[in-house]
PDB file of N, CA and C in Angstrom:
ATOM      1  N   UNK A   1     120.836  18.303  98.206  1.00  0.00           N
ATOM      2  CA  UNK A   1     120.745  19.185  97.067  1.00  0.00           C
ATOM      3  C   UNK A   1     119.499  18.857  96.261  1.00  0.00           C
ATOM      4  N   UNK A   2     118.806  20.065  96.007  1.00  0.00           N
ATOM      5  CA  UNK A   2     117.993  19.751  94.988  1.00  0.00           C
ATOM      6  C   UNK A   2     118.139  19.711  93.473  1.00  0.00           C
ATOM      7  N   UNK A   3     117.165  20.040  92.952  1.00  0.00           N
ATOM      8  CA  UNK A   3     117.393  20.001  91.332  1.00  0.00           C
ATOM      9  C   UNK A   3     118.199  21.463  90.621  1.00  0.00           C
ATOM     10  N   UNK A   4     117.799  21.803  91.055  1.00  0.00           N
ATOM     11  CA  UNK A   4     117.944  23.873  90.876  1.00  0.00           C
ATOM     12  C   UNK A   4     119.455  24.492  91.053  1.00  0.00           C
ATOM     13  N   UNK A   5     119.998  23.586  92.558  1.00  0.00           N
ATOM     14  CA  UNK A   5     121.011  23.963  92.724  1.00  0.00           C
ATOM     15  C   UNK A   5     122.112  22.693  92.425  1.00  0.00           C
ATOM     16  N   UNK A   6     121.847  21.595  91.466  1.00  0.00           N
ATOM     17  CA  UNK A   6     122.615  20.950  91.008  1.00  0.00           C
ATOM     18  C   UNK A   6     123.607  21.061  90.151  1.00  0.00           C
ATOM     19  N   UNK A   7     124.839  21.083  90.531  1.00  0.00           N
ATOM     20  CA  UNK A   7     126.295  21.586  89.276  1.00  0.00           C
ATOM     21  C   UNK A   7     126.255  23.008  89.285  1.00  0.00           C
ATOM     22  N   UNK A   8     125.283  23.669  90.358  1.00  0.00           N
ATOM     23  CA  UNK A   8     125.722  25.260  90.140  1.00  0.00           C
ATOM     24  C   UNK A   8     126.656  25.184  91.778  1.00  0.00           C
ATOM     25  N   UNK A   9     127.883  26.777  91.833  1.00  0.00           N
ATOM     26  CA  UNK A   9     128.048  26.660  92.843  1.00  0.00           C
ATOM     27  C   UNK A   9     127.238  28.002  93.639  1.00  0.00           C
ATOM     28  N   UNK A  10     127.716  27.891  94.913  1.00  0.00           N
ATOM     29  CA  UNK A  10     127.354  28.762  95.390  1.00  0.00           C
ATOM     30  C   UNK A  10     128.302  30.098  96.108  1.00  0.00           C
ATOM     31  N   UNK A  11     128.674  31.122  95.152  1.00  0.00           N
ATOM     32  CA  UNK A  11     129.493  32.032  95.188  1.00  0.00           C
ATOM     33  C   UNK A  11     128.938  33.095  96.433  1.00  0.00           C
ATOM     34  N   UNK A  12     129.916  33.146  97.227  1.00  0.00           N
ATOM     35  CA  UNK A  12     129.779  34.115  98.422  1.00  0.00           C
ATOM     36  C   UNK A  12     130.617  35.363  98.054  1.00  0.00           C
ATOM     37  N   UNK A  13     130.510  36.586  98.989  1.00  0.00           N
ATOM     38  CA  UNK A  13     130.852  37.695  98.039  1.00  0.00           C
ATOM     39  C   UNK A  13     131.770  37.927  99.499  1.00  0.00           C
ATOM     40  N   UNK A  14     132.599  37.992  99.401  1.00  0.00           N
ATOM     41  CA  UNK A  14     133.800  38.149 100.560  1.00  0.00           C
ATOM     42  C   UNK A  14     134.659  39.405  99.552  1.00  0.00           C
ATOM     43  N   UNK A  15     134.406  40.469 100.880  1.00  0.00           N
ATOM     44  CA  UNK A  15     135.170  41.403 100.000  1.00  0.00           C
ATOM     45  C   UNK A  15     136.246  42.021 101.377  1.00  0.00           C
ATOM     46  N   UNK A  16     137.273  42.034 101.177  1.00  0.00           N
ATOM     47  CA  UNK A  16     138.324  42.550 101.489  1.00  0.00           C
ATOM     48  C   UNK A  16     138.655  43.924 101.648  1.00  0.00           C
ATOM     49  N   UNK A  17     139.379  44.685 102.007  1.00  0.00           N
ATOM     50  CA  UNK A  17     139.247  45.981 101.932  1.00  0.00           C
ATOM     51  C   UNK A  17     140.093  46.212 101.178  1.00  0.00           C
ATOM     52  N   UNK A  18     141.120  45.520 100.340  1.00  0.00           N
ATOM     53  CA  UNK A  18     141.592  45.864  98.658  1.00  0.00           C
ATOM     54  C   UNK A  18     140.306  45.627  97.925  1.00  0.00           C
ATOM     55  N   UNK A  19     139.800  44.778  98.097  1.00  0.00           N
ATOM     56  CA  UNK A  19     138.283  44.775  97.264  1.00  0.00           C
ATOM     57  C   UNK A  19     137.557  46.031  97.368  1.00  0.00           C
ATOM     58  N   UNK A  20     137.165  46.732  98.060  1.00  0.00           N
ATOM     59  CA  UNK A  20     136.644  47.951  98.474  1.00  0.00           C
ATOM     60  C   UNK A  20     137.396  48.925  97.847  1.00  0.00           C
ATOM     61  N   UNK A  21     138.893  49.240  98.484  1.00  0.00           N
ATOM     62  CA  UNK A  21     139.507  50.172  97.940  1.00  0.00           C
ATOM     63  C   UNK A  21     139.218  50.054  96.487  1.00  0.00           C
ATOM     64  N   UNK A  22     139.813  49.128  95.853  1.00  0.00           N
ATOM     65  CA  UNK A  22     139.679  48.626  94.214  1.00  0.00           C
ATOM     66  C   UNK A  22     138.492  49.413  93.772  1.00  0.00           C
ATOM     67  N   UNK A  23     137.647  49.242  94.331  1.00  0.00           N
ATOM     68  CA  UNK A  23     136.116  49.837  93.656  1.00  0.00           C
ATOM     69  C   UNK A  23     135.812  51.150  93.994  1.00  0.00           C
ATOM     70  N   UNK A  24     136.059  51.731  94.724  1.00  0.00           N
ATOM     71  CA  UNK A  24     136.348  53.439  95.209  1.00  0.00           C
ATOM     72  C   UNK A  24     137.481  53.752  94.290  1.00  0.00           C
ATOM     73  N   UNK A  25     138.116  52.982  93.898  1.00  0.00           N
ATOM     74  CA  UNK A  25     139.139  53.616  93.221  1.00  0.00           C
ATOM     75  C   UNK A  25     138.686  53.628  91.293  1.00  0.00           C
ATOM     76  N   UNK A  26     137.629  52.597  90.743  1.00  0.00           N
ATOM     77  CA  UNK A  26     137.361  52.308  89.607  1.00  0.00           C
ATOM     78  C   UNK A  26     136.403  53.440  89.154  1.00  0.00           C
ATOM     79  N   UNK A  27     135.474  53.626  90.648  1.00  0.00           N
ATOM     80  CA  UNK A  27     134.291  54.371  90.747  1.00  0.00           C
ATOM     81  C   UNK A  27     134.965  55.720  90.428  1.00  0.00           C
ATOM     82  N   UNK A  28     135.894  56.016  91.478  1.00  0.00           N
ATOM     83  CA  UNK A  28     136.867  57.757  90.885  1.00  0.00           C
ATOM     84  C   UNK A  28     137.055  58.253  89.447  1.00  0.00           C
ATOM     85  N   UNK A  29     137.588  57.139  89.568  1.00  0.00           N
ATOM     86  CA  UNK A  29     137.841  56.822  87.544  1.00  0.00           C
ATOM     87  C   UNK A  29     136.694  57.339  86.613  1.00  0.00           C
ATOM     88  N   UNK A  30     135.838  56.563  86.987  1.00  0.00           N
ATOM     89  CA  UNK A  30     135.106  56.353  86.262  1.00  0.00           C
ATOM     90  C   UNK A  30     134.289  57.840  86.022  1.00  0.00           C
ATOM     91  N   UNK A  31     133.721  58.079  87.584  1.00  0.00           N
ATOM     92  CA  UNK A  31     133.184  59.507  87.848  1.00  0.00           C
ATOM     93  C   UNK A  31     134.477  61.004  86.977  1.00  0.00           C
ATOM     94  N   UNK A  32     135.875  60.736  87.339  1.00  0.00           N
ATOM     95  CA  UNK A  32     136.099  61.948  86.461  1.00  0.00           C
ATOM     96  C   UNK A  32     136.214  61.804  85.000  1.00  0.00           C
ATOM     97  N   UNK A  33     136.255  60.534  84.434  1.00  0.00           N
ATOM     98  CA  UNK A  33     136.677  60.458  82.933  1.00  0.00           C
ATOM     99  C   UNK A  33     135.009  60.960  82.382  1.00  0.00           C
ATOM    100  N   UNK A  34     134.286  60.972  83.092  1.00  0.00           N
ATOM    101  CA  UNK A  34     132.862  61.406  82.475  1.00  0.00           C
ATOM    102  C   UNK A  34     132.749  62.753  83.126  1.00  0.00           C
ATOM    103  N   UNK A  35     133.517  63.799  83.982  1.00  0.00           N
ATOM    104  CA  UNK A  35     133.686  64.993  84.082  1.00  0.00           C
ATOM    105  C   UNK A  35     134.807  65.088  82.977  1.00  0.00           C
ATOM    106  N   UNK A  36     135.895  64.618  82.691  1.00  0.00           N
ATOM    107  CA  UNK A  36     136.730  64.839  81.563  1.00  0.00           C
ATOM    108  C   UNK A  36     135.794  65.331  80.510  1.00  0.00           C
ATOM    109  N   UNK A  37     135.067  64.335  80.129  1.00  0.00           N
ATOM    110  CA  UNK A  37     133.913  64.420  78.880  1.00  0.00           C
ATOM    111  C   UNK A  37     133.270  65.315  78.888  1.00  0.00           C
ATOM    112  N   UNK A  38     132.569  65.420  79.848  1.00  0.00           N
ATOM    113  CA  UNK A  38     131.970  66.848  80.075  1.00  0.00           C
ATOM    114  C   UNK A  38     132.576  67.971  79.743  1.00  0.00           C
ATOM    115  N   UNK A  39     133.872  68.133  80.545  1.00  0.00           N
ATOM    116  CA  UNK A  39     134.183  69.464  80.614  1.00  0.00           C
ATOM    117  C   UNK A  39     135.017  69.604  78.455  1.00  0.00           C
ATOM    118  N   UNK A  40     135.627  68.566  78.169  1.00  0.00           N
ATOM    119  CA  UNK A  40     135.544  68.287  76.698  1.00  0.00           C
ATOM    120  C   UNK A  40     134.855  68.949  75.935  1.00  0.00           C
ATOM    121  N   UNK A  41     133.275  68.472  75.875  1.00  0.00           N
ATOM    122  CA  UNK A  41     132.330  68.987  75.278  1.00  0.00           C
ATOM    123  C   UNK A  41     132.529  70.642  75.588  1.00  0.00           C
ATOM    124  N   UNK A  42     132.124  71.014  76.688  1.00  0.00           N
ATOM    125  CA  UNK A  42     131.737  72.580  76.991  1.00  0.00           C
ATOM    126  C   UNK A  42     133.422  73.492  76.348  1.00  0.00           C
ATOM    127  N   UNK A  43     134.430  72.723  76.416  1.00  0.00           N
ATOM    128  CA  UNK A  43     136.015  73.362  75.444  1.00  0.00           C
ATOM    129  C   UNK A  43     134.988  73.576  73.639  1.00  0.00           C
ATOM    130  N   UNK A  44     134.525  72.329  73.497  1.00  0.00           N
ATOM    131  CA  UNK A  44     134.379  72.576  71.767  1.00  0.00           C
ATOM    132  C   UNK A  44     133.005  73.534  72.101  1.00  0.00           C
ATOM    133  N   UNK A  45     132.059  73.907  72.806  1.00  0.00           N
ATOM    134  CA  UNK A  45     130.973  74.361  72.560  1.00  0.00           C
ATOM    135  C   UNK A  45     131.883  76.185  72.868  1.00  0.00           C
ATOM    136  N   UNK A  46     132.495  76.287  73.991  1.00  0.00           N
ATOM    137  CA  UNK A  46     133.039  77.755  74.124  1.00  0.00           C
ATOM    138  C   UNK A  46     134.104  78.246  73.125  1.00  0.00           C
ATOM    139  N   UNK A  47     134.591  76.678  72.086  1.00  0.00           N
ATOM    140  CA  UNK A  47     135.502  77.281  70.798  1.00  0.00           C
ATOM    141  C   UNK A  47     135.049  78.101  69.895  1.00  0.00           C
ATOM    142  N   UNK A  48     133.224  77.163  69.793  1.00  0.00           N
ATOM    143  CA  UNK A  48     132.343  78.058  68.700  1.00  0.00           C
ATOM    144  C   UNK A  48     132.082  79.425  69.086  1.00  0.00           C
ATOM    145  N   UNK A  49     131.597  78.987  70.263  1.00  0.00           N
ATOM    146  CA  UNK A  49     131.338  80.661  70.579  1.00  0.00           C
ATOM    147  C   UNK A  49     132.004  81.671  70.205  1.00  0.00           C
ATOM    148  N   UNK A  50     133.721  81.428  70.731  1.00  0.00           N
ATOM    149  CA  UNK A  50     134.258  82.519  70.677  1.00  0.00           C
ATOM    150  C   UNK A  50     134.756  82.487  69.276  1.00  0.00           C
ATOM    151  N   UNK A  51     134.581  81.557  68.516  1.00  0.00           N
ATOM    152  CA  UNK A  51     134.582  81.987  66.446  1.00  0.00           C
ATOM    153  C   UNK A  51     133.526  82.809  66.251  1.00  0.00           C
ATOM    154  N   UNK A  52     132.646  82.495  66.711  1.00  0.00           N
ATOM    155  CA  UNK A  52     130.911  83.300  66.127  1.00  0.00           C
ATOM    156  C   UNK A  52     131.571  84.684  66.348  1.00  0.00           C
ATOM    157  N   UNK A  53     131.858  84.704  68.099  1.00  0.00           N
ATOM    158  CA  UNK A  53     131.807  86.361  68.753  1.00  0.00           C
ATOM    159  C   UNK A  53     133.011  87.512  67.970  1.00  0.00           C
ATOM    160  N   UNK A  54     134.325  86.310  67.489  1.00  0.00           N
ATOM    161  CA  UNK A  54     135.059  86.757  66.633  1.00  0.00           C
ATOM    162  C   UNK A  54     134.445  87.492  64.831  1.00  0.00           C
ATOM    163  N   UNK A  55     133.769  86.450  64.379  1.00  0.00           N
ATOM    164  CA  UNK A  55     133.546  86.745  63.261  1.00  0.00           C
ATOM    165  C   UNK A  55     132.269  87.890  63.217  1.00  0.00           C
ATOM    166  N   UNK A  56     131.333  88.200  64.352  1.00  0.00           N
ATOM    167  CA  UNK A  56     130.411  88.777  65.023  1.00  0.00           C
ATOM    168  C   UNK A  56     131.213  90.153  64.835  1.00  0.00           C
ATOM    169  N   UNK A  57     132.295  89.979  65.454  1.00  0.00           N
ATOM    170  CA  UNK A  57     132.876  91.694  66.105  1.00  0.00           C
ATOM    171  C   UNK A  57     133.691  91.827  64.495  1.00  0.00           C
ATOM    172  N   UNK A  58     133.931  91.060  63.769  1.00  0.00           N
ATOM    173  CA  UNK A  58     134.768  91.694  62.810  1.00  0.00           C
ATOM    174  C   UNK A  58     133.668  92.267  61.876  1.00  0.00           C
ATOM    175  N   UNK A  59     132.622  91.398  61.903  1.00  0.00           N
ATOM    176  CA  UNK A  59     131.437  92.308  60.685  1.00  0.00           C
ATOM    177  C   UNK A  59     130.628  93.656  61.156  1.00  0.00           C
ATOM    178  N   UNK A  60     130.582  93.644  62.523  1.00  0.00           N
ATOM    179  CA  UNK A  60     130.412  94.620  63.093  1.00  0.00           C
ATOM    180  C   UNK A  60     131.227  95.983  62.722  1.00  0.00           C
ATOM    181  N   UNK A  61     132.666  95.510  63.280  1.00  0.00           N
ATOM    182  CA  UNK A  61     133.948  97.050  62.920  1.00  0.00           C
ATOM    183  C   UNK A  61     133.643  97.062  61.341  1.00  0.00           C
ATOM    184  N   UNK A  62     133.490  96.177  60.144  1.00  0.00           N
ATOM    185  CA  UNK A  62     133.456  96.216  59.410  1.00  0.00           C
ATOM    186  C   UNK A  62     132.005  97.690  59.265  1.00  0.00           C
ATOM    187  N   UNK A  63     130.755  97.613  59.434  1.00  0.00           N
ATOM    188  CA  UNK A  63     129.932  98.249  59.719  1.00  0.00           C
ATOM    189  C   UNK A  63     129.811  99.661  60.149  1.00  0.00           C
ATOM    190  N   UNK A  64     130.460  99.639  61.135  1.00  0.00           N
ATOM    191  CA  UNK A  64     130.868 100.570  62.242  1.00  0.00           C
ATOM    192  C   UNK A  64     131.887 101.401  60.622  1.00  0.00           C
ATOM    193  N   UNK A  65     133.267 101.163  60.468  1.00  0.00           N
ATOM    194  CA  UNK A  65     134.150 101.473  59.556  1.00  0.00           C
ATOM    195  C   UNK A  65     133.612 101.792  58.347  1.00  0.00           C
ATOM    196  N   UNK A  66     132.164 101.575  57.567  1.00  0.00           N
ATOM    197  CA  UNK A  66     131.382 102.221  56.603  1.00  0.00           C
ATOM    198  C   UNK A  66     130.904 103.085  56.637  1.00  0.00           C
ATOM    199  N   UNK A  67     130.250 103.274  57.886  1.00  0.00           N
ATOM    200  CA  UNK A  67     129.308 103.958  58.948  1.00  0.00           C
ATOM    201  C   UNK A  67     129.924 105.442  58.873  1.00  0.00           C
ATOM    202  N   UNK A  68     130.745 105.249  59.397  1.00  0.00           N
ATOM    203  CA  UNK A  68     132.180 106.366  59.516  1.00  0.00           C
ATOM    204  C   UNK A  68     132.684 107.310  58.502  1.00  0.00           C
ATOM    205  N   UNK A  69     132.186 106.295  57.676  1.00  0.00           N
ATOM    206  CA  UNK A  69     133.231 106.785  56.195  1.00  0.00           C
ATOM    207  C   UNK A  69     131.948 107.728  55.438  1.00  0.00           C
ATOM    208  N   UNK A  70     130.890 107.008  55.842  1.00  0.00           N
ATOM    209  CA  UNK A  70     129.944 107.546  55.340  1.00  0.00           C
ATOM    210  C   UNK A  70     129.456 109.271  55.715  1.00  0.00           C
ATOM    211  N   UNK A  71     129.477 109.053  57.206  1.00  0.00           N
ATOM    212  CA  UNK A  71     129.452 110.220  57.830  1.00  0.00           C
ATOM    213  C   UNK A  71     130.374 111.336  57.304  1.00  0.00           C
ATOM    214  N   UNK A  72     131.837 111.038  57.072  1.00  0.00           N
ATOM    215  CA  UNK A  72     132.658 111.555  56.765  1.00  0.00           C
ATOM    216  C   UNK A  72     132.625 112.078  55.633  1.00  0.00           C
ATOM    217  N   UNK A  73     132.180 111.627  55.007  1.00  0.00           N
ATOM    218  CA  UNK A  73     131.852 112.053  53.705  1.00  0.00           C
ATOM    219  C   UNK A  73     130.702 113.237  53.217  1.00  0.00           C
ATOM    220  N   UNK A  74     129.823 112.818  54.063  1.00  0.00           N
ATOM    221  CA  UNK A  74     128.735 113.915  54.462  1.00  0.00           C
ATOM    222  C   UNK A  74     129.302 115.382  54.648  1.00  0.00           C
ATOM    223  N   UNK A  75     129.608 115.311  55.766  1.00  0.00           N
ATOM    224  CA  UNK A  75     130.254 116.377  56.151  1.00  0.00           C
ATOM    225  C   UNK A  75     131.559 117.481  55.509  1.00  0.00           C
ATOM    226  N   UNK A  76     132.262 116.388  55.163  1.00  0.00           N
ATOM    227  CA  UNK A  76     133.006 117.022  53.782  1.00  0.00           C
ATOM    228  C   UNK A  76     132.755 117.601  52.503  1.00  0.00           C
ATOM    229  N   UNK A  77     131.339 116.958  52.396  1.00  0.00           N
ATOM    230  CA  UNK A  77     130.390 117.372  51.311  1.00  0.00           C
ATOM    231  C   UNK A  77     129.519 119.098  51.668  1.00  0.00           C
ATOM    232  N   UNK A  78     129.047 118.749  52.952  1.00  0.00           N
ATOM    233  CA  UNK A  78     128.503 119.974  53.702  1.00  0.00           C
ATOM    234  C   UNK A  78     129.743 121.279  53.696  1.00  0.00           C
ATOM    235  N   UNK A  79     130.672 120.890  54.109  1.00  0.00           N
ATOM    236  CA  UNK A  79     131.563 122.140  54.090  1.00  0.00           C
ATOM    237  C   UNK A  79     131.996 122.518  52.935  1.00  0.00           C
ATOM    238  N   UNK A  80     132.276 121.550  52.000  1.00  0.00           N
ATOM    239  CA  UNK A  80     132.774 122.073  50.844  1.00  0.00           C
ATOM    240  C   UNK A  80     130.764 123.144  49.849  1.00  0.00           C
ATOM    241  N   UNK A  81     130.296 122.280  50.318  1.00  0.00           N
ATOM    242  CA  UNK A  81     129.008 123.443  49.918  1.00  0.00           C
ATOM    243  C   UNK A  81     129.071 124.612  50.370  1.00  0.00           C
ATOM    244  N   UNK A  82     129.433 124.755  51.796  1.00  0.00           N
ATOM    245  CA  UNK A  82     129.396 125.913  52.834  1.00  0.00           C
ATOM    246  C   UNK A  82     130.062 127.055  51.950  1.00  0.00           C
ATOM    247  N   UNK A  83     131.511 126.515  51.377  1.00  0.00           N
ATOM    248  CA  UNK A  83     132.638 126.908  51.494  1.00  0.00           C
ATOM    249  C   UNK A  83     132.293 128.176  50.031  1.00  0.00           C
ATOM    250  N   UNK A  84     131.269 127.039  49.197  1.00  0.00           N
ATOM    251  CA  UNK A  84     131.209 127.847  47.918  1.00  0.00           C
ATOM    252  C   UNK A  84     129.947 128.606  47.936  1.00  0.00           C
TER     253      UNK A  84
END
């Protein structure tokens, strides 16, 4: 022995095929809890969306429903001119 490898040991890597399995199995894990996350994120990003597209379509009918009234009004105005 030299100096370098004095009081250290020397660890060999003997792996078993529970050792293997074990690590295909940590690796699975590991790989879907970070698709979990993923797919997580893209739930809260398609929540906003569909608030925006909600609050989007209600100011819209809101619009649309002025729009309408407005027209309506026109025209009621026109006939009742017609009329006199």
């Amino acid at each position: 022995m030299n100096g370098a490898q004095k009081g250290t040991k020397m660890v060999r890597s003997i792996k078993t095929s529970r050792d293997v399995v074990l690590e295909r199995l940590i690796s699975d894990k590991n790989k879907l809890y970070t698709k979990y996350k993923h797919r997580q994120k893209e739930c809260i990003i398609l929540k906003n969306e569909v608030k925006y597209l909600k609050e989007k379509n209600k100011t819209l009918n809101k619009q649309n429903r002025e729009y309408l009234n407005e027209l309506l009004e026109l025209k009621q105005k026109e006939n009742i001119e017609c009329q006199e």
